[in-house]
C-alpha atoms as a PDB file:
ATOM      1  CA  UNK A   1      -1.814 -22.594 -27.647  1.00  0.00           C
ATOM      2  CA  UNK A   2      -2.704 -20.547 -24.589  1.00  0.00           C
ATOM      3  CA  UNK A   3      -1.747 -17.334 -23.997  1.00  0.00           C
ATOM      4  CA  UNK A   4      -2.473 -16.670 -20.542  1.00  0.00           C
ATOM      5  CA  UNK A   5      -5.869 -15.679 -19.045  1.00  0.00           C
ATOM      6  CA  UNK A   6      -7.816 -12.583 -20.334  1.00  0.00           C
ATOM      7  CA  UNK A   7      -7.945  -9.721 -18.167  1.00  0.00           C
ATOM      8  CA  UNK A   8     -11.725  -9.102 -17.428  1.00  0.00           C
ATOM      9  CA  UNK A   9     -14.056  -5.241 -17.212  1.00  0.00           C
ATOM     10  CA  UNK A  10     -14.432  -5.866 -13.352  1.00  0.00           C
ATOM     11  CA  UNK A  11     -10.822  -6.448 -13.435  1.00  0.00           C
ATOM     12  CA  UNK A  12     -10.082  -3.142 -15.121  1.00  0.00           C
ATOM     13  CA  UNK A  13     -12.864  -1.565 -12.975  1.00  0.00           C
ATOM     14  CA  UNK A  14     -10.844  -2.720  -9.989  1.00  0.00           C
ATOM     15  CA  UNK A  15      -7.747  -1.241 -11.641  1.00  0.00           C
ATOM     16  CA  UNK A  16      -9.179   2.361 -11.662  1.00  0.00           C
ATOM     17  CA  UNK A  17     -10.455   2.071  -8.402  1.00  0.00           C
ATOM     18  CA  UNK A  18      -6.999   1.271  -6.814  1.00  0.00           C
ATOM     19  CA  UNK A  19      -5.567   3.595  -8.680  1.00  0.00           C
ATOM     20  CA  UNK A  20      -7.637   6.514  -7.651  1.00  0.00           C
ATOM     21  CA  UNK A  21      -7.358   4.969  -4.144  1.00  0.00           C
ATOM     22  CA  UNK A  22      -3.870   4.498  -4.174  1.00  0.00           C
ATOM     23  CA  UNK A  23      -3.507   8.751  -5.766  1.00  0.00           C
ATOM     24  CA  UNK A  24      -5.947   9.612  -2.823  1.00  0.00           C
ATOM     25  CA  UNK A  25      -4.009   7.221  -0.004  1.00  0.00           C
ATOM     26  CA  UNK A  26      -1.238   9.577  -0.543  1.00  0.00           C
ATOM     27  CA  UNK A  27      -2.556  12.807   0.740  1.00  0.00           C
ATOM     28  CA  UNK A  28      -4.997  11.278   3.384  1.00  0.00           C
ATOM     29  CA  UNK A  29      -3.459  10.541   7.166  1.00  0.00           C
ATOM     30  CA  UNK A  30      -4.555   7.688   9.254  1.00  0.00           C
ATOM     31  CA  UNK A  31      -5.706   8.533  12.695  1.00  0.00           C
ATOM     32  CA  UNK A  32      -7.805   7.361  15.213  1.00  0.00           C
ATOM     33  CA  UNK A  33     -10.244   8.692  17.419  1.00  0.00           C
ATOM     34  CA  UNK A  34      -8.966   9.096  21.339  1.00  0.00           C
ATOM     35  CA  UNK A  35     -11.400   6.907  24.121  1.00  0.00           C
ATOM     36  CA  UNK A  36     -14.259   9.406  25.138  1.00  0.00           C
ATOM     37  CA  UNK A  37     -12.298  10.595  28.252  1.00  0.00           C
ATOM     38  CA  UNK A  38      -9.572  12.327  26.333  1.00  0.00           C
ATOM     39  CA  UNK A  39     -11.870  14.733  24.319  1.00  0.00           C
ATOM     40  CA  UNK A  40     -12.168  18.436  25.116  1.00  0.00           C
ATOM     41  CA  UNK A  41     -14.935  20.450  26.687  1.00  0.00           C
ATOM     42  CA  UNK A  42     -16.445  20.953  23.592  1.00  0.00           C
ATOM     43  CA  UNK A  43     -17.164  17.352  23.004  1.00  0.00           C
ATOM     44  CA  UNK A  44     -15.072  17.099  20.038  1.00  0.00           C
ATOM     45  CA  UNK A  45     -13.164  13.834  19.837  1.00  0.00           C
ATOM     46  CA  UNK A  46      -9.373  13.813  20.131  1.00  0.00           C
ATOM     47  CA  UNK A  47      -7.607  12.773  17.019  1.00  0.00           C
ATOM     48  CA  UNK A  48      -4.020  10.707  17.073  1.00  0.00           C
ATOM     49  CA  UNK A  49      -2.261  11.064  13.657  1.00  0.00           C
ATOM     50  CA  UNK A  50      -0.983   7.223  13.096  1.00  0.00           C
ATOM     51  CA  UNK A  51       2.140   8.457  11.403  1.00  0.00           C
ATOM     52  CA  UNK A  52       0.835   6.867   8.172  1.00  0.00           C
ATOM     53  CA  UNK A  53      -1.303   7.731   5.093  1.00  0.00           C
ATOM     54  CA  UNK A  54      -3.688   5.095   3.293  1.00  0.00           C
ATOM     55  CA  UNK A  55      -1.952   3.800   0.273  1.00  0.00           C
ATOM     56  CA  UNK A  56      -0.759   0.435   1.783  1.00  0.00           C
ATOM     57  CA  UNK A  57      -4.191   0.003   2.208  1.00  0.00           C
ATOM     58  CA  UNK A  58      -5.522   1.138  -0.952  1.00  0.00           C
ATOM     59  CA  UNK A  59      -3.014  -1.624  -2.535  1.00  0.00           C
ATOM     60  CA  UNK A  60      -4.262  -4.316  -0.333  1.00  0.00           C
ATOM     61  CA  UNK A  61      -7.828  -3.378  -0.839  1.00  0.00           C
ATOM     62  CA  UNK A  62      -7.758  -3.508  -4.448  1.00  0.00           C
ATOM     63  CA  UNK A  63      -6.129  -6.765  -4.263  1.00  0.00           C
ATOM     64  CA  UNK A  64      -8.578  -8.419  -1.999  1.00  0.00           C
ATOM     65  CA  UNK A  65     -11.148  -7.061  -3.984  1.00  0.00           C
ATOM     66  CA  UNK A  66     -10.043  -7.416  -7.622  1.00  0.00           C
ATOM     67  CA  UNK A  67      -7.389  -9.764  -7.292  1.00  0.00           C
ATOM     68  CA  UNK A  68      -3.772  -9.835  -8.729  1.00  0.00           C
ATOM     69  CA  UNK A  69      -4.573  -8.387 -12.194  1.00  0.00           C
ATOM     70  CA  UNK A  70      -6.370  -5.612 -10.623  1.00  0.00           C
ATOM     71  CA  UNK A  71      -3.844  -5.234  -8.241  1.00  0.00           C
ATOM     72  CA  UNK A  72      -0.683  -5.071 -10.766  1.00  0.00           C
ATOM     73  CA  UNK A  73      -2.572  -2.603 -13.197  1.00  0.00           C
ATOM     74  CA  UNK A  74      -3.834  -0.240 -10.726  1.00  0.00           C
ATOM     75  CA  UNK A  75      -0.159  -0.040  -8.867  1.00  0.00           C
ATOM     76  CA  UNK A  76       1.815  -0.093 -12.215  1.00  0.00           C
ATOM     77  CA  UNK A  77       0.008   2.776 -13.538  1.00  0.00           C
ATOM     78  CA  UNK A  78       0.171   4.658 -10.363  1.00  0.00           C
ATOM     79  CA  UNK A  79       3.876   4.265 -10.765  1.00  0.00           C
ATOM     80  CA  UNK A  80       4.230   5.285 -14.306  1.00  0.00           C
ATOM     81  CA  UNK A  81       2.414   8.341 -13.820  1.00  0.00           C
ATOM     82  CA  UNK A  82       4.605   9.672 -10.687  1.00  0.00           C
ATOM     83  CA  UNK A  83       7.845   8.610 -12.890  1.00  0.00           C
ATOM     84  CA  UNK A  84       6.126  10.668 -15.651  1.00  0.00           C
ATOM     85  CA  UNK A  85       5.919  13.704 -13.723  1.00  0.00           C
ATOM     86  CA  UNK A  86       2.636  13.627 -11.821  1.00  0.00           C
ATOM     87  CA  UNK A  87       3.149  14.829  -8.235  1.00  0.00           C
ATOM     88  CA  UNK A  88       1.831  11.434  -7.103  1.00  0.00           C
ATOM     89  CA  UNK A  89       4.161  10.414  -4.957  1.00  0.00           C
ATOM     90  CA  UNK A  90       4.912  11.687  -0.823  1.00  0.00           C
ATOM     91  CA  UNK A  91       7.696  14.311  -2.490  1.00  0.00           C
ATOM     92  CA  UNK A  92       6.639  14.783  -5.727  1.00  0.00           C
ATOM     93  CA  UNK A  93       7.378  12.548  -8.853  1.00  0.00           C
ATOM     94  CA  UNK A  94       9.370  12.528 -12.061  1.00  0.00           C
ATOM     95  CA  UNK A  95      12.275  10.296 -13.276  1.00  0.00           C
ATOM     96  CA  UNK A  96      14.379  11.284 -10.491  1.00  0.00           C
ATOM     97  CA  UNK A  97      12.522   9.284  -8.010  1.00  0.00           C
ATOM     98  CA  UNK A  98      14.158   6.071  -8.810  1.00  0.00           C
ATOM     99  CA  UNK A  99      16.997   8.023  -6.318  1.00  0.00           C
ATOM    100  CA  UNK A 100      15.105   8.075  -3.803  1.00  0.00           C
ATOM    101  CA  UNK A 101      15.241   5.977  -0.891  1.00  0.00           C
ATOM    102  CA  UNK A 102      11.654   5.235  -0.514  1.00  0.00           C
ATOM    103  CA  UNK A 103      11.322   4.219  -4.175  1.00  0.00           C
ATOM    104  CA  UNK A 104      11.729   0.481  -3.245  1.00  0.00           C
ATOM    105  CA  UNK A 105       8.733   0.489  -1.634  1.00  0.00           C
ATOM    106  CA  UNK A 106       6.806   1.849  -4.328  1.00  0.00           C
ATOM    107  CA  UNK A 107       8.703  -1.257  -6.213  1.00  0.00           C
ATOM    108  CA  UNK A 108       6.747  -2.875  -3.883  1.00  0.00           C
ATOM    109  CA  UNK A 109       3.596  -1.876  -4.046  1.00  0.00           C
ATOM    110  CA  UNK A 110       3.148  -3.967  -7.838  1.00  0.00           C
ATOM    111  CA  UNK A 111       4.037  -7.418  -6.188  1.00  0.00           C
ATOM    112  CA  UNK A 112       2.362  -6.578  -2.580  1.00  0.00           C
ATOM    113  CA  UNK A 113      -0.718  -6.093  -4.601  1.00  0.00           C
ATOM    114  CA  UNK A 114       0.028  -9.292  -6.938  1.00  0.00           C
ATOM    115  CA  UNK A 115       0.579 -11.253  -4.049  1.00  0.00           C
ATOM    116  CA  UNK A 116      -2.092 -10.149  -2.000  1.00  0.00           C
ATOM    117  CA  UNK A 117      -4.585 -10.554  -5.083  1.00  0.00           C
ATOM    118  CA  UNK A 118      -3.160 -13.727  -5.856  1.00  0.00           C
ATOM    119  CA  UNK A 119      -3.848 -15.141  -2.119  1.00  0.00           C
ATOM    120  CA  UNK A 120      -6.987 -13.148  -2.124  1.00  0.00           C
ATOM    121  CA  UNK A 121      -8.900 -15.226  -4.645  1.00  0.00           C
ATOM    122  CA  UNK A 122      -7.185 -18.922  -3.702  1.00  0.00           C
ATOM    123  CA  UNK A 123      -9.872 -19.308  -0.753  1.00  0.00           C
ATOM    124  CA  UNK A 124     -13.455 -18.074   0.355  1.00  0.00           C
ATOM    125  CA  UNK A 125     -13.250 -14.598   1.354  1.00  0.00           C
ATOM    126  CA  UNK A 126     -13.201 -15.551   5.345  1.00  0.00           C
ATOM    127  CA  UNK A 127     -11.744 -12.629   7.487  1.00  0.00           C
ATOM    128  CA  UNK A 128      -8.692 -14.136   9.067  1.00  0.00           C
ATOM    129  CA  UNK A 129      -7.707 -15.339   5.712  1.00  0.00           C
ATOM    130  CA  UNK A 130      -8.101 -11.762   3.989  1.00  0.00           C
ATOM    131  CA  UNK A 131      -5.968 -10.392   6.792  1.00  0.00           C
ATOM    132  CA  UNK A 132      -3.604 -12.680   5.991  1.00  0.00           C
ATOM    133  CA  UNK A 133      -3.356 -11.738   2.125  1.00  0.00           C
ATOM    134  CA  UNK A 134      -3.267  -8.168   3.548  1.00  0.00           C
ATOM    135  CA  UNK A 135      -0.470  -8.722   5.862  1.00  0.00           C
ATOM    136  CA  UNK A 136       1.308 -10.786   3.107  1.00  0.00           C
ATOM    137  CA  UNK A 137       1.150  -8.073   0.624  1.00  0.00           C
ATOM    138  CA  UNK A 138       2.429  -5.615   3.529  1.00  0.00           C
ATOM    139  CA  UNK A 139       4.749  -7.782   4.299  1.00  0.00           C
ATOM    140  CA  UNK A 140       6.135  -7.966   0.629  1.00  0.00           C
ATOM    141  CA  UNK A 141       6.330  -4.433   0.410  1.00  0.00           C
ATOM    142  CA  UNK A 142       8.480  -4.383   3.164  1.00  0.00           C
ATOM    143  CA  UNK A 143      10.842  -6.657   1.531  1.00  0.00           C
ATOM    144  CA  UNK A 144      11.121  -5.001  -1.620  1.00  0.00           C
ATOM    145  CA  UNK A 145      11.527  -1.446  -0.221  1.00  0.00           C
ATOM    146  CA  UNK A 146      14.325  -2.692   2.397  1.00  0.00           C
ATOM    147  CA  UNK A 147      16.247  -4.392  -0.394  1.00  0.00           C
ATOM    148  CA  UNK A 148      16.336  -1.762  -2.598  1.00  0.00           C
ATOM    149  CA  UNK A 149      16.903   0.675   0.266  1.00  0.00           C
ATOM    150  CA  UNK A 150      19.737  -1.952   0.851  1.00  0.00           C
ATOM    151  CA  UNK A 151      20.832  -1.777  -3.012  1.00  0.00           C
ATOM    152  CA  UNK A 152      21.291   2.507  -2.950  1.00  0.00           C
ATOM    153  CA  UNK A 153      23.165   2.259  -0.272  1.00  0.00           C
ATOM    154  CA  UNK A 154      25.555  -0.194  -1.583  1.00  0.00           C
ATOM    155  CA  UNK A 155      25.926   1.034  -5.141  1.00  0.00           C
ATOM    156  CA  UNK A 156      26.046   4.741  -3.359  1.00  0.00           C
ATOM    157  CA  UNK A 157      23.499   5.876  -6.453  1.00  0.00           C
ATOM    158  CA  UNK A 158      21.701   8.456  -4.183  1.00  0.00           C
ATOM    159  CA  UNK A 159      22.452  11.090  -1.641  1.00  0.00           C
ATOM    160  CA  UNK A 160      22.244   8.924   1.860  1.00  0.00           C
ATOM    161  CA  UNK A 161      24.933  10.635   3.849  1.00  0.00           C
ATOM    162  CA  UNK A 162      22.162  12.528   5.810  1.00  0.00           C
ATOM    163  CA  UNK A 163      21.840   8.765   7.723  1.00  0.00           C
ATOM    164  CA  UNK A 164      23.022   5.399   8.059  1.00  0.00           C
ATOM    165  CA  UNK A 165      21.176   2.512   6.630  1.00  0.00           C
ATOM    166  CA  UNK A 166      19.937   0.981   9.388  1.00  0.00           C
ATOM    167  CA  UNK A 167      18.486   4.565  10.355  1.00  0.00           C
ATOM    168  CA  UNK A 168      16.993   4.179   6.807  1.00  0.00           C
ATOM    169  CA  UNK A 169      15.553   0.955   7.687  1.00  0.00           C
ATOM    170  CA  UNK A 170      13.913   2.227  11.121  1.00  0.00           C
ATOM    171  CA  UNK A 171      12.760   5.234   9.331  1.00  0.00           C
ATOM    172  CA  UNK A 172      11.290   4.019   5.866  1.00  0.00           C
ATOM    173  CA  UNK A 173       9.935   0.398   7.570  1.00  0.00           C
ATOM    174  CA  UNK A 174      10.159  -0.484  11.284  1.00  0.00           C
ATOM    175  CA  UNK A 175       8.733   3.344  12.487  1.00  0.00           C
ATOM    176  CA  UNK A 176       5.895   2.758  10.073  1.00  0.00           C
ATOM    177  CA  UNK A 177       5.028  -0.329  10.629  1.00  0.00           C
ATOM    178  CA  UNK A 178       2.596  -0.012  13.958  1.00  0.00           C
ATOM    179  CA  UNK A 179      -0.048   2.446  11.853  1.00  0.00           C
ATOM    180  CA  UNK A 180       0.471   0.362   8.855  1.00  0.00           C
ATOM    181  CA  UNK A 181      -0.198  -2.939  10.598  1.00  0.00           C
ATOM    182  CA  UNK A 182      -3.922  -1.202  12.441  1.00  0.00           C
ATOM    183  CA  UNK A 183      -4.596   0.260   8.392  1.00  0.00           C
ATOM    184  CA  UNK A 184      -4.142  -3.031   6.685  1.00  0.00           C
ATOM    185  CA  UNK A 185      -6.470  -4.922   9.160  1.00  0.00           C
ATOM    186  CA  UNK A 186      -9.357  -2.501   8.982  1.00  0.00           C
ATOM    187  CA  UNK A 187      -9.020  -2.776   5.175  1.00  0.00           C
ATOM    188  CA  UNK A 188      -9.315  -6.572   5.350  1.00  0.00           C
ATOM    189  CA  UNK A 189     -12.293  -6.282   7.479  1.00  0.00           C
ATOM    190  CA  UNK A 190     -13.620  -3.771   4.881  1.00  0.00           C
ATOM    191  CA  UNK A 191     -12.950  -6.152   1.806  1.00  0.00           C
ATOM    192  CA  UNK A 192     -14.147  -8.651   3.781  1.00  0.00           C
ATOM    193  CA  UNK A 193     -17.556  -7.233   4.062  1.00  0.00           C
ATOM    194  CA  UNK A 194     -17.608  -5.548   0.444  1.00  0.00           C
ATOM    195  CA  UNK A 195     -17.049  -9.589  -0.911  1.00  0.00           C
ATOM    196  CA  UNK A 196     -19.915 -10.452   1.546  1.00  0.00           C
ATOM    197  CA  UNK A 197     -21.884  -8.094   0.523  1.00  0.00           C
ATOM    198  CA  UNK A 198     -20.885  -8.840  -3.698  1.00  0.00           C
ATOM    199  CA  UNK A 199     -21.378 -12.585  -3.298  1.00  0.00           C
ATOM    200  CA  UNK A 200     -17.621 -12.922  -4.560  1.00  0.00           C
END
């Protein structure tokens, strides 16, 4: 009888990578360089903060690259250790978190990264195709955030008088969305030319 497929080294390699990606997405900011015009006198280039950090693309990443085992370890140990105390997480970590509204999304993250590491490894690695498992697993994310976001509000299990839900919703998903969106695609270019590069 089979028990399911072993979970390889490269997988577990994988694992650790996206989960010290994932850690280090947290407290990094995605901005991009203003056109050449825009920079000061003193030649140094104008910088536009995206509104975003780099963990949705540290989840994709690892799932292009390591596929949906990779993906679920590194993402289900990143959550553990924020629920466990670790100050992992955008405002902190411990059991509490599960109140917050932005939990959902870190919900999210495990099947965003399945899903994208799932899609990841059904085709050749071709570049429109990794975008695709990228925007999939974004995508995904988005859906499991919003409907737990959805679930708080309705069971009234956390403190959201501060705003309305569909504040919440513009807030935790639609504002982010634009530097999430330019993140994701210049990770699937990356993986794209990592697996190139790998012959994988």
């Amino acid at each position: 009888m089979r028990l399911g497929r072993v979970i390889t080294l490269t997988e577990l390699l994988w694992a650790f990578i996206g989960l010290l990606l994932t850690i280090g997405g947290n407290f990094l900011h995605a901005s991009i360089v203003g056109v050449p015009w825009s920079w000061n006198s003193q030649d140094v280039p104008a910088y536009y903060f995206m509104g975003v950090n780099y963990q949705i693309g540290a989840v994709v990443f690892v799932g292009c690259m390591g596929g949906r085992n990779a993906g679920v370890i590194s993402q289900v140990a990143y959550v553990l250790l924020g629920l466990a105390g670790f100050p992992f997480f955008v405002q902190g970590g411990g059991l509490g978190y599960v109140q917050q509204p932005m939990f959902g999304y870190l919900l999210g993250f495990v099947l965003g990264a399945w899903l994208c590491g799932y899609l990841a490894f059904r085709s050749q690695p071709r570049l429109e195709w990794l975008t695709l498992c990228s925007l999939s697993g974004l995508a995904m994310i988005h859906a499991i955030g919003a409907s737990y976001l959805c679930a708080i509000y309705a069971l009234n299990i956390a403190d959201v008088s501060k705003m309305t839900l569909n504040m919440a919703l513009m807030v935790y998903s639609l504002n982010l969305l634009p530097g999430q969106l330019a993140v994701v695609c210049s990770v699937s270019v990356l993986a794209f030319i990592m697996r190139k590069m790998m012959f994988y």
